[in-house]
Structure formats: structure tokens, C-alpha cells
Protein backbone atom coordinates (compact mmCIF):
# COMPACT_ATOMS: atom_id res chain seq x y z
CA UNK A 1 -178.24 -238.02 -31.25
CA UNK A 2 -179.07 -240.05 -34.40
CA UNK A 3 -181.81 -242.00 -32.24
CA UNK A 4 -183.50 -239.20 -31.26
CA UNK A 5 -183.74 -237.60 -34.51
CA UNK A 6 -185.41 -240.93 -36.03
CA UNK A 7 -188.14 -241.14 -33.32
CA UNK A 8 -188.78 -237.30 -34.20
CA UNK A 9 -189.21 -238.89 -37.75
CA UNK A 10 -191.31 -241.93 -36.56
CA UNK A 11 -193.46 -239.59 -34.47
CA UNK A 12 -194.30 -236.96 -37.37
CA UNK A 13 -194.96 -240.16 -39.49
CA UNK A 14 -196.96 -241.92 -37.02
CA UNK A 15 -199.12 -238.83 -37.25
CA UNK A 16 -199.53 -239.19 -41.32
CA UNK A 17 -197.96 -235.88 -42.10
CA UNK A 18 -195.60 -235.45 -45.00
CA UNK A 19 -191.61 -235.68 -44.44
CA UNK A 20 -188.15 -236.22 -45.83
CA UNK A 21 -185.06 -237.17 -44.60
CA UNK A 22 -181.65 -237.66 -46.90
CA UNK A 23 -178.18 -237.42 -47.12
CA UNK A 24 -175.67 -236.61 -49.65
CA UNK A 25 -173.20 -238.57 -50.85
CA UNK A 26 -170.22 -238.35 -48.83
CA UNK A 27 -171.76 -236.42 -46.16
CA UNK A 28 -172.39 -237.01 -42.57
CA UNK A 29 -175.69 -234.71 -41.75
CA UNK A 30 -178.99 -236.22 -42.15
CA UNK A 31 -181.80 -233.51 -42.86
CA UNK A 32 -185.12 -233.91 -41.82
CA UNK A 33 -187.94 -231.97 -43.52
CA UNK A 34 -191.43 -231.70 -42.26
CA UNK A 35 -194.57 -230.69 -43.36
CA UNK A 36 -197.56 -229.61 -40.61
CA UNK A 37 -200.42 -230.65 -42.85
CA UNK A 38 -201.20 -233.27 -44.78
CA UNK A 39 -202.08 -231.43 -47.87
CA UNK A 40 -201.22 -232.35 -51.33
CA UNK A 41 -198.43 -229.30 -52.58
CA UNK A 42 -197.49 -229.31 -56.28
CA UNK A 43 -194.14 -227.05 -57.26
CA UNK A 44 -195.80 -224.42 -59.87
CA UNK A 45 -192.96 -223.20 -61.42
CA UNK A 46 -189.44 -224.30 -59.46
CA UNK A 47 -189.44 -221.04 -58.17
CA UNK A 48 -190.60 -222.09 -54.31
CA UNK A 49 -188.53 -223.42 -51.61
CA UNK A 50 -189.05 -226.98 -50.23
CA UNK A 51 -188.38 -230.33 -50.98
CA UNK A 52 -189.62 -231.92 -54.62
CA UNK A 53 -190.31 -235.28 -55.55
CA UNK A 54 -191.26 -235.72 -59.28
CA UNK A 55 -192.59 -238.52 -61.64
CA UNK A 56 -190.84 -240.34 -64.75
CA UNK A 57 -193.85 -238.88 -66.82
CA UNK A 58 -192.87 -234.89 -67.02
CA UNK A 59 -196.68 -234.43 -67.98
CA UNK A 60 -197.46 -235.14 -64.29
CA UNK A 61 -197.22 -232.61 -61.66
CA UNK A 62 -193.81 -232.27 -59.28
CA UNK A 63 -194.97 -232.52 -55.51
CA UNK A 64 -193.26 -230.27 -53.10
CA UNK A 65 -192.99 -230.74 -49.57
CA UNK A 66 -192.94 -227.34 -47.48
CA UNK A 67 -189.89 -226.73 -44.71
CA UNK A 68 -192.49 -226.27 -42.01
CA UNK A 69 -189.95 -227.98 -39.63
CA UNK A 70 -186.13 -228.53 -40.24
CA UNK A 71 -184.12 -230.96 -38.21
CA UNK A 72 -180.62 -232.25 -38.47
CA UNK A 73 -178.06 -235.18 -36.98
CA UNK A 74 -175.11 -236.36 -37.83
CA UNK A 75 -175.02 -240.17 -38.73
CA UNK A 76 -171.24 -241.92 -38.75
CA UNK A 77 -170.88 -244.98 -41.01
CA UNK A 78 -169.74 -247.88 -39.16
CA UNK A 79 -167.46 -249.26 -41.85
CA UNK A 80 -166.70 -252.89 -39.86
CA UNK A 81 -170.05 -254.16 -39.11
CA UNK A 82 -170.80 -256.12 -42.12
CA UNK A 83 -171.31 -254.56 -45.02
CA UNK A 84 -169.05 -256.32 -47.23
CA UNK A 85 -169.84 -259.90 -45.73
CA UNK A 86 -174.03 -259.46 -46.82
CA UNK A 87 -174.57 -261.18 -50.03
CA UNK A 88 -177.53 -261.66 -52.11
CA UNK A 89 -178.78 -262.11 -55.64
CA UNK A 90 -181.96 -260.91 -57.21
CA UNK A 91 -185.22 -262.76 -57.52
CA UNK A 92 -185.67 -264.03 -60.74
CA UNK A 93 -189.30 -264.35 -60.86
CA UNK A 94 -190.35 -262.39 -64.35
CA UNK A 95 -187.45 -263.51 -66.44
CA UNK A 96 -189.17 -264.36 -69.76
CA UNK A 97 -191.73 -261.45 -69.51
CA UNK A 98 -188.53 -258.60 -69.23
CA UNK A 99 -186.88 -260.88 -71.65
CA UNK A 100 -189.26 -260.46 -74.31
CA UNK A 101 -189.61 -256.68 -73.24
CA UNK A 102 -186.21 -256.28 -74.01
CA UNK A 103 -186.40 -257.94 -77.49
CA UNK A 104 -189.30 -255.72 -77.90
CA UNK A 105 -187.03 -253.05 -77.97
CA UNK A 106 -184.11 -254.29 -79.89
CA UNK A 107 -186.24 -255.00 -82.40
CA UNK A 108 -187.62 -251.21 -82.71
CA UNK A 109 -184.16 -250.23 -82.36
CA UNK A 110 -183.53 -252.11 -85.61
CA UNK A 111 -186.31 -250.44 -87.15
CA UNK A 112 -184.88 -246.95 -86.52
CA UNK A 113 -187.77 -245.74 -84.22
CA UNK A 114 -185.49 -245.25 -81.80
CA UNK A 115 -181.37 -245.24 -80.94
CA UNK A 116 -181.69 -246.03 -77.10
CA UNK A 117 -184.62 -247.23 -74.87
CA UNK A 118 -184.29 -248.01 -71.26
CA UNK A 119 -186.63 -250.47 -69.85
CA UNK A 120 -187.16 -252.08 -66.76
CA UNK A 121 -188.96 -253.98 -64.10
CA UNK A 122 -190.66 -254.11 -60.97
CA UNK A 123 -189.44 -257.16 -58.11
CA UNK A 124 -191.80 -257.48 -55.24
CA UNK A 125 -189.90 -258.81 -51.58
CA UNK A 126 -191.85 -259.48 -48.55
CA UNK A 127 -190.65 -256.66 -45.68
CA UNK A 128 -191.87 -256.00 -42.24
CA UNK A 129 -188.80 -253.97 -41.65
CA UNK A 130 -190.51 -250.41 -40.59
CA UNK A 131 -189.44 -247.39 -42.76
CA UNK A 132 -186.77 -245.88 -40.20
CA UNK A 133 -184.93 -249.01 -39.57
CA UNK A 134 -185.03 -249.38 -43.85
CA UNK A 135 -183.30 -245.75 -43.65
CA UNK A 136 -180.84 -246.36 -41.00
CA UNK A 137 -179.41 -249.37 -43.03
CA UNK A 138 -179.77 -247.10 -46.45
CA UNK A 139 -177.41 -244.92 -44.51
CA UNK A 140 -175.20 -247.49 -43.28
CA UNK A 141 -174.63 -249.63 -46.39
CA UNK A 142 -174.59 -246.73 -49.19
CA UNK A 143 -172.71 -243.83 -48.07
CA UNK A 144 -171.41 -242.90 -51.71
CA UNK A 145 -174.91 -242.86 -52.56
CA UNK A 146 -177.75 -239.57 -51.76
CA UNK A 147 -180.62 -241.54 -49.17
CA UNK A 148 -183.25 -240.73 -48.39
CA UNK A 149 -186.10 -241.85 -47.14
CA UNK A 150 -189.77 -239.86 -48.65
CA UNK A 151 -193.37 -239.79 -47.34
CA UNK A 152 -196.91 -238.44 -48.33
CA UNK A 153 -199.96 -240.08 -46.92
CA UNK A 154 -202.15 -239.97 -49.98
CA UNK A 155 -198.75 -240.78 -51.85
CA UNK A 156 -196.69 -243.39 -50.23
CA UNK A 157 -193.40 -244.34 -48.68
CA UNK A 158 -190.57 -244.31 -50.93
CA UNK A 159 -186.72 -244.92 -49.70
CA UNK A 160 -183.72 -244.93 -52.06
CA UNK A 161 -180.09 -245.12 -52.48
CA UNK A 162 -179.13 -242.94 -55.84
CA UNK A 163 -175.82 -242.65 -57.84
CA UNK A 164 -177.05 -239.77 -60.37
CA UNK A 165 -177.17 -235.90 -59.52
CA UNK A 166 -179.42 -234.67 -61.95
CA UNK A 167 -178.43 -231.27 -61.75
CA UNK A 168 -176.88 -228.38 -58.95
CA UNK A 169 -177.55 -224.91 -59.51
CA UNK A 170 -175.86 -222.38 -57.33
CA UNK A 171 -175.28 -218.47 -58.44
CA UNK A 172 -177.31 -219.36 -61.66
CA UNK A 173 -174.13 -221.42 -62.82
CA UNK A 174 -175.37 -224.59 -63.62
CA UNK A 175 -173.98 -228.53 -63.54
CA UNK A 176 -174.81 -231.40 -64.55
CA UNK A 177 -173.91 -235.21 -65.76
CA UNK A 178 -174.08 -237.52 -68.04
CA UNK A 179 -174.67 -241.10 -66.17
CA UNK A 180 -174.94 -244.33 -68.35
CA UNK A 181 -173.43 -247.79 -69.56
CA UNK A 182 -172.92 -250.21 -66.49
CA UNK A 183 -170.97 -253.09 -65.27
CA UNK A 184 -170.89 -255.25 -62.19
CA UNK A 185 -168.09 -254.67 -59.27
CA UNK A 186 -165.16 -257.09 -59.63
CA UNK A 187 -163.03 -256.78 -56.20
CA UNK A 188 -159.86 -255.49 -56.72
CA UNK A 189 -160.34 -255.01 -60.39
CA UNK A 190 -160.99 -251.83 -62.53
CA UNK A 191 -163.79 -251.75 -64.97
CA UNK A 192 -162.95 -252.52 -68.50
CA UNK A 193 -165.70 -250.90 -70.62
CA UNK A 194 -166.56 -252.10 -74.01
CA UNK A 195 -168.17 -250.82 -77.05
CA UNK A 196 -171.47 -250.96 -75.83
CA UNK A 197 -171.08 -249.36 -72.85
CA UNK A 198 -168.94 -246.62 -74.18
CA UNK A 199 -171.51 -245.82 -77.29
CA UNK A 200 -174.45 -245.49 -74.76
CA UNK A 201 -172.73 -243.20 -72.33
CA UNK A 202 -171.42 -241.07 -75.47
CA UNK A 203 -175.23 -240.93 -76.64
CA UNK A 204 -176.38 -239.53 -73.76
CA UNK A 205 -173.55 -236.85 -73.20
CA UNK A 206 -174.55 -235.95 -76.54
CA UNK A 207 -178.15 -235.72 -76.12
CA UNK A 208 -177.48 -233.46 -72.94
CA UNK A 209 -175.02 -231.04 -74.63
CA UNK A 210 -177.53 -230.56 -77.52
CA UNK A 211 -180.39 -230.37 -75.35
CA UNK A 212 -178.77 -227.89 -72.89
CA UNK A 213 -176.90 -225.54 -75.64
CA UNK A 214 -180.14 -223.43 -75.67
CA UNK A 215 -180.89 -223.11 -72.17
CA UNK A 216 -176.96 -222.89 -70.80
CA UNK A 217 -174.41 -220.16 -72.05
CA UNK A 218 -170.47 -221.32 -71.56
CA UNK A 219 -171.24 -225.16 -71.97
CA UNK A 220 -168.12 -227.29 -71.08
CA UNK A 221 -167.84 -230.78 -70.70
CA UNK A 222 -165.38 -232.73 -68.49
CA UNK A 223 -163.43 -236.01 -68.95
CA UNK A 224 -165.48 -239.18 -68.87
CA UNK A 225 -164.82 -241.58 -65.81
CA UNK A 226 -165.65 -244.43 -64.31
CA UNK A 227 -167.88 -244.29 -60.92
CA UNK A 228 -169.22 -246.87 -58.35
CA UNK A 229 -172.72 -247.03 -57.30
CA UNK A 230 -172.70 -250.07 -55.28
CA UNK A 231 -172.42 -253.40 -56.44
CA UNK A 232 -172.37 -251.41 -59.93
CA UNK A 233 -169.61 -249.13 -61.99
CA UNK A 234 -170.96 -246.53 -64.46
CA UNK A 235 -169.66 -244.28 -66.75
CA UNK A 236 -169.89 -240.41 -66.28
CA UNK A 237 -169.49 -237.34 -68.03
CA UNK A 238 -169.67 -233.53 -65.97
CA UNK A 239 -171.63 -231.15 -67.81
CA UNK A 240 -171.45 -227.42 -66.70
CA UNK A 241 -172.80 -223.82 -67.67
CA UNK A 242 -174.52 -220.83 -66.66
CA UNK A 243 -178.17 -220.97 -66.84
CA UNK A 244 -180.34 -218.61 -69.33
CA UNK A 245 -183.36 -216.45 -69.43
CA UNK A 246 -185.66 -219.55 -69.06
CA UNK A 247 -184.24 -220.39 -65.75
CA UNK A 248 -184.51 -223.82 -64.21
CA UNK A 249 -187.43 -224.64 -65.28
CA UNK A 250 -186.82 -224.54 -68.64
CA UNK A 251 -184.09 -226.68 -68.11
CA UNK A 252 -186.11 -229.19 -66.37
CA UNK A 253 -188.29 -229.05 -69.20
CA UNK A 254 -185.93 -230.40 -71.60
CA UNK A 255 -183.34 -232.25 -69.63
CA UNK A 256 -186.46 -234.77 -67.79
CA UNK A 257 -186.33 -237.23 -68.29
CA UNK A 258 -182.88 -237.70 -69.45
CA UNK A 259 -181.59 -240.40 -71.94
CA UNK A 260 -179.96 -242.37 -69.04
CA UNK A 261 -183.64 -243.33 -67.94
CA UNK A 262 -185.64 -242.98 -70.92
CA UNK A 263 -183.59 -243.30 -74.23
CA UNK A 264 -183.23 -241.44 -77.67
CA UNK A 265 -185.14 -240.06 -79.08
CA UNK A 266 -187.06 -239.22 -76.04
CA UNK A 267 -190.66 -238.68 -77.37
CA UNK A 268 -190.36 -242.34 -79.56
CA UNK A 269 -188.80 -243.74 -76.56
CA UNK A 270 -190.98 -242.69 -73.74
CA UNK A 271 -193.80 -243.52 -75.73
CA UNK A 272 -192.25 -247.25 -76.24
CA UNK A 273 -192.04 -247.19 -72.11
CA UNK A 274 -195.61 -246.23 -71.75
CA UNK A 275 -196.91 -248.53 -74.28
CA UNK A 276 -194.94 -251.50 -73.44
CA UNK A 277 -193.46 -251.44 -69.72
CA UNK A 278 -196.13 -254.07 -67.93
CA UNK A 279 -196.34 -251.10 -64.81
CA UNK A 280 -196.86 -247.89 -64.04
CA UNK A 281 -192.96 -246.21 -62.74
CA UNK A 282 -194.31 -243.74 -60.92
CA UNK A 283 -191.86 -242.23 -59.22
CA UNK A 284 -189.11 -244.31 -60.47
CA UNK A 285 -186.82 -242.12 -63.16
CA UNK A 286 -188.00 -239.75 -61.46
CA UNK A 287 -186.38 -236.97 -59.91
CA UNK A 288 -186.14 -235.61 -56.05
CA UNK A 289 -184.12 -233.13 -53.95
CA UNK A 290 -183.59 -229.62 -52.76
CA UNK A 291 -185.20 -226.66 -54.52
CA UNK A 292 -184.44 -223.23 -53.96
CA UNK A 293 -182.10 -223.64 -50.76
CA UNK A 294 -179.68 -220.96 -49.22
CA UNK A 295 -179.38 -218.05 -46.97
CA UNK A 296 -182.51 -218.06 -46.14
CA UNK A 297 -183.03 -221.05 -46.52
CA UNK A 298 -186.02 -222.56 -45.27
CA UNK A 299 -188.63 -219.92 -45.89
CA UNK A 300 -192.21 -220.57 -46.23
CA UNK A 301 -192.46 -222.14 -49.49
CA UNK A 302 -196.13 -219.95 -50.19
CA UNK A 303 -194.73 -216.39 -49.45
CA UNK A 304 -195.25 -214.20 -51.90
CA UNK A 305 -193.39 -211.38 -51.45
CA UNK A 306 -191.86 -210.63 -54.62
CA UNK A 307 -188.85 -207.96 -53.31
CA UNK A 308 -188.31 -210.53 -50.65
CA UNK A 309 -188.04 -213.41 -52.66
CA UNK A 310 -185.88 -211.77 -55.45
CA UNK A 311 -183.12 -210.84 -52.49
CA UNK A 312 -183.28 -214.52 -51.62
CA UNK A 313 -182.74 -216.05 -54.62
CA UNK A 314 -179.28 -214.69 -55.32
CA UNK A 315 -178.12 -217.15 -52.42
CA UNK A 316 -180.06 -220.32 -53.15
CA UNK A 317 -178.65 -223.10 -54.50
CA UNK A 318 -180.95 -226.50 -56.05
CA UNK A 319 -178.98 -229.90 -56.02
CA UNK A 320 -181.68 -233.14 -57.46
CA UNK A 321 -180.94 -236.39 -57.86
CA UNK A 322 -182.27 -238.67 -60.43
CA UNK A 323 -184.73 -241.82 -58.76
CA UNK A 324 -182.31 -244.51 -59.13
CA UNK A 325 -181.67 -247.72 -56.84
CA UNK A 326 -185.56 -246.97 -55.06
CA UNK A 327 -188.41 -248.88 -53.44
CA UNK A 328 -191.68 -248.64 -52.99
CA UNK A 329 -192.61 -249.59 -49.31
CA UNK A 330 -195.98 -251.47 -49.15
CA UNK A 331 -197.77 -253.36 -46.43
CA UNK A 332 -195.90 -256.24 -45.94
CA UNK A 333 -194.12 -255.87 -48.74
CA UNK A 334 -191.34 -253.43 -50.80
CA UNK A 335 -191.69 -252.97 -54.47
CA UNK A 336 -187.52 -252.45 -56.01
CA UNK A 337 -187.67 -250.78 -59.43
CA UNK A 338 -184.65 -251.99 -61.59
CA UNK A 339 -183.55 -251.45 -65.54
CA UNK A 340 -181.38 -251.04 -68.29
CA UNK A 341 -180.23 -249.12 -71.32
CA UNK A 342 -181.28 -251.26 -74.70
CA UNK A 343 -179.34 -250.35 -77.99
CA UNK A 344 -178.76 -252.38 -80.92
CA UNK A 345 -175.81 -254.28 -79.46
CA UNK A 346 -177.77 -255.22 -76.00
CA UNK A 347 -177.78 -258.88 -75.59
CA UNK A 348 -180.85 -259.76 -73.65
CA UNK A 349 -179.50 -262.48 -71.30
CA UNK A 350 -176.82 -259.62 -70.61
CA UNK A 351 -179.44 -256.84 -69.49
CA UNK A 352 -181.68 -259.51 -67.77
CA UNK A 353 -178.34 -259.81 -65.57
CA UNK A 354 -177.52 -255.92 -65.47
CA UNK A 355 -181.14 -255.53 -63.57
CA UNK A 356 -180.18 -258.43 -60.69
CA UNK A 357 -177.26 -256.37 -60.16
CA UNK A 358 -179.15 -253.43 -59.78
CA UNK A 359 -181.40 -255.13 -57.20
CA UNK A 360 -178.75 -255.73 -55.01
CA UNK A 361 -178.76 -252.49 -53.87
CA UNK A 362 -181.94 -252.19 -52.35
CA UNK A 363 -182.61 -256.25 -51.51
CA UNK A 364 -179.18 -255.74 -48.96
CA UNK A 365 -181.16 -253.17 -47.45
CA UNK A 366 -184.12 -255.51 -46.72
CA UNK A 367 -182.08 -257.88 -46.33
CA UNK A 368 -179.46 -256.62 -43.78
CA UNK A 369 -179.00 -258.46 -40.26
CA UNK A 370 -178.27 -255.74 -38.27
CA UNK A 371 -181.86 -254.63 -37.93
């Protein structure tokens, strides 16, 4: 039962020792991963098995929690108990501060340091919710979203509902998307993108196609299309291809982070971000999921047996998600991380308004009755 598998969760956390639990959009299992030791585990190379959960900053290292326990339960959405009658609006607080960020941005824009930057915010909520009733309701109100719900003691607790797939390998064939331009959900009415939103998607699918062409052989592209996330529509663009001598880490290399949460080009435009943004992301645009899972899948991540492994890989499939629609879970208090694509038709008051949105997401969570 789904009750029993969260007080396995509380207990393992209760005890400080690393964990993850998630589900994938659409799905109905809930996976639990656990770690037996508290120690720090970086990925060296993307070629272990575990769970990893990496930084917006690519220079940092990727943590990887080990599959010392795995644990499953099936959670069904209960599509009548409220979810459509919760509403809320972002906090405001911090208006003329992300304001002026954004017009900090335009204005390099217009300079031609950069095409695209994306910039946003941090909102701070009082929360005394505890982390498994946060990730019940994450489950409950987003199922076309991947939760999960993420701990490290000498990290933090991290829970999040996100609409981006950063990339699934499987048989070395490789796919991946391109995510961007965004507009608020109108009930019973379909998006009508304009030429903003179009222009910013198209940069990034173009980015991705040029960045990929070296690393993928067979590169095809699919029809663009809108997608909801929530309270949100995007636009998005499948990109697919067989991955090359590099493997996927050379891929990660130079697909993270990806136009959708950094901008073009990416070295002016991440160094805007770290220059500029008034806080440290962290984990935020970040990116988190399953690495090197399959037949046998949940192998000790440290083995080293190299005929062993190499028989293993040929069934193991990776599927991560970009760190979208997250908080931060603090004492007392969650910390949502929100933002926006700038180009040089944003309209500030526009993308001030994009980021409330956004915020919705996670502030229903906190904010839900049933819990």
C-alpha cells in the first residue's frame, strides 16, 4: 500500500540517509531509492548506475545516489478531490528587483552579447507541511508532470513537479526535446502563440540540433506542439538520434545546460546568470533522474567489473528530467525557484507575470487542503 511505502520513506529519512522517490509522467508506480550511508557520491563519468541529481553550473560535480534499496507502490490519482477548485496567485514580494533584472538583460540583448537569457527568482513561503505529505500532494495534483521528492543530509530536501525530459537513452538511440516559450492555461481554450514565443522555442531547437549534430548520427526532428505543464502551455520540439563515440557524457557536456534554462549563447549567457541573478540556483536548471537502468538494473553502482558491466550496459536505458517547477524545503519554510526566457521582444511586466504563473505550481502544493 501507498501508506506503507511512505513511512518506509519517512523512516529511512528520519534516520538522515540519502533517498529518492519519483514518478513519471503518466505513470502509476512510485520508486523509492535508498542509500545505506550517508556518504557524499559524485557520478564520475555517467557510466554508474543510481540515481543523479546535478547543478545548473556544469562545472560542479553531479551527485549520485546508490540503489542500495529499491522499493515500489502504485499511487492512483484521485481526479475529484479538488484539484481544480485550489486557487492561488504568487507572492509578489521582489517585483522591482526581478524587474530591473530583467531589463538588465534586455538591454545586453540589445547590445548583441547575447540572443536569449533566462533569468529568474527565488519566492520564500512559510511550510510546516513535512516532506512526505509535500510528495503525496506533488503526486496528486501533477500527474502529467515527473515528481519526485530528493534527499541528502549534507545536501538538502528538494521536491519538484517537472514538464521537461532532458534526454532518454535506450539501445544507444538517443531522444531528446526542445522545451521553451510559455503561456498561461485559459479553460477551454487552445494556446495561441505569438511571435515571441515561437522565435524562442525555434532558438532553442536550433541550438540543440547544432549542438547535438556532433555527438548524434541520424538526427531528426519532429513537429513542434503545444504541451501543458500545469497552470502553464509550452511549446515543444522532439529531437532524436543515435548516440556517438563520446557516449552520454559527451552529450551531457554540451547539451547542459540547455538554452531553455540558460539562453544563447550559453557561455555569454550563463555568465550574465552568475554575475547578475541576486542567488545562488543550485540545483534549480538543474538536471535529475535515472542513470544507467535496465536488466540488471539496480546493481551496485561501485562494481567494477569491467566484462560484467559491458554485458549490462546493452540493456540499460537513462531517462533525466530537467529541474523545473522545484522547491527547496527549509525549516519552516520552502524556497520555489521560478523564471523566464528574455529576448529582445520580452516585455518586462509580461515575464514578471510568466514567473507568478510558474509559482503556482509548487505554492498549490503547499498550499493544498487535503493535507
Amino acid at each position: 500500500m501507498f501508506s506503507q511505502f511512505l513511512v518506509k520513506i519517512g523512516d529511512h529519512l528520519a534516520k538522515g540517509l540519502p533517498l529518492t522517490a519519483y514518478r513519471k509522467s503518466g505513470e502509476d508506480r512510485v520508486t523509492a531509492i535508498l542509500q545505506d550511508t550517508d556518504t557524499l557520491l559524485y557520478t564520475e563519468d555517467f557510466t554508474e548506475t543510481g540515481f543523479v541529481f546535478a547543478p545548473f553550473d556544469s562545472e560542479r560535480p553531479t551527485i549520485l545516489i546508490v540503489p542500495d534499496e529499491v522499493h515500489w507502490a502504485n499511487f492512483d490519482v484521485q481526479r475529484d478531490t479538488g484539484r481544480t477548485g485550489l486557487s492561488v496567485s504568487g507572492p509578489t514580494a521582489g517585483e522591482k528587483q526581478h524587474l530591473d533584472l530583467i531589463r538588465q538583460g534586455i538591454a545586453e540583448i540589445g547590445r548583441e552579447v547575447m540572443e536569449k537569457v533566462v533569468l529568474s527568482r527565488k519566492v520564500e513561503v512559510p511550510s510546516d507541511k513535512s516532506p512526505m505529505a509535500l510528495f503525496a500532494d506533488l503526486l496528486q495534483l501533477h500527474p502529467e508532470a515527473f515528481c519526485y521528492l530528493w534527499y541528502h543530509p549534507k545536501v538538502g530536501t528538494w521536491l519538484g513537479a517537472s514538464p521537461e525530459v532532458l534526454l532518454h537513452v535506450r539501445h544507444k538511440h538517443l531522444q531528446t526535446m526542445s522545451l521553451a516559450g510559455t503561456l498561461p492555461v485559459v479553460p477551454r481554450k487552445d494556446p495561441v502563440w505569438g511571435a515571441k514565443e515561437r522565435e524562442e522555442q525555434a532558438m532553442v531547437t536550433r541550438y540543440i540540433s547544432h549542438t547535438l549534430k556532433d555527438h548524434l548520427s541520424a538526427l531528426k526532428l519532429s513537429e513542434t506542439e503545444s504541451v501543458r505543464a500545469g497552470s502553464v502551455w509550452h511549446l515543444r520540439t522532439g529531437i532524436s538520434g543515435s548516440l556517438g563515440a563520446g557516449g552520454l557524457a559527451a552529450v551531457l557536456k554540451a547539451l547542459h545546460p540547455t538554452p531553455a534554462v540558460c539562453g544563447l549563447p550559453k557561455k555569454e549567457a550563463k555568465a550574465f546568470i552568475l554575475k547578475h541573478e541576486p542567488y545562488d540556483r543550485t540545483y534549480y536548471t538543474g538536471f535529475l533522474g535515472e542513470l544507467n537502468f535496465g536488466g540488471n538494473r539496480y546493481r551496485k553502482a561501485r562494481r567494477r567489473n569491467v566484462e560484467e558491466r559491458a554485458y549490462s550496459m546493452a540493456k540499460e536505458s537513462t531517462t533525466l528530467f530537467v529541474n523545473l517547477r522545484c522547491m527547496q524545503l527549509l525549516p519552516n519554510k520552502a524556497e520555489i525557484y521560478v523564471g523566464g526566457g528574455i529576448t529582445k521582444d520580452s516585455v518586462p511586466v509580461k515575464e514578471w507575470q510568466e514567473t507568478l504563473a510558474k509559482s503556482t505550481t509548487m505554492l498549490r502544493v503547499l498550499q493544498n487542503p487535503n493535507n
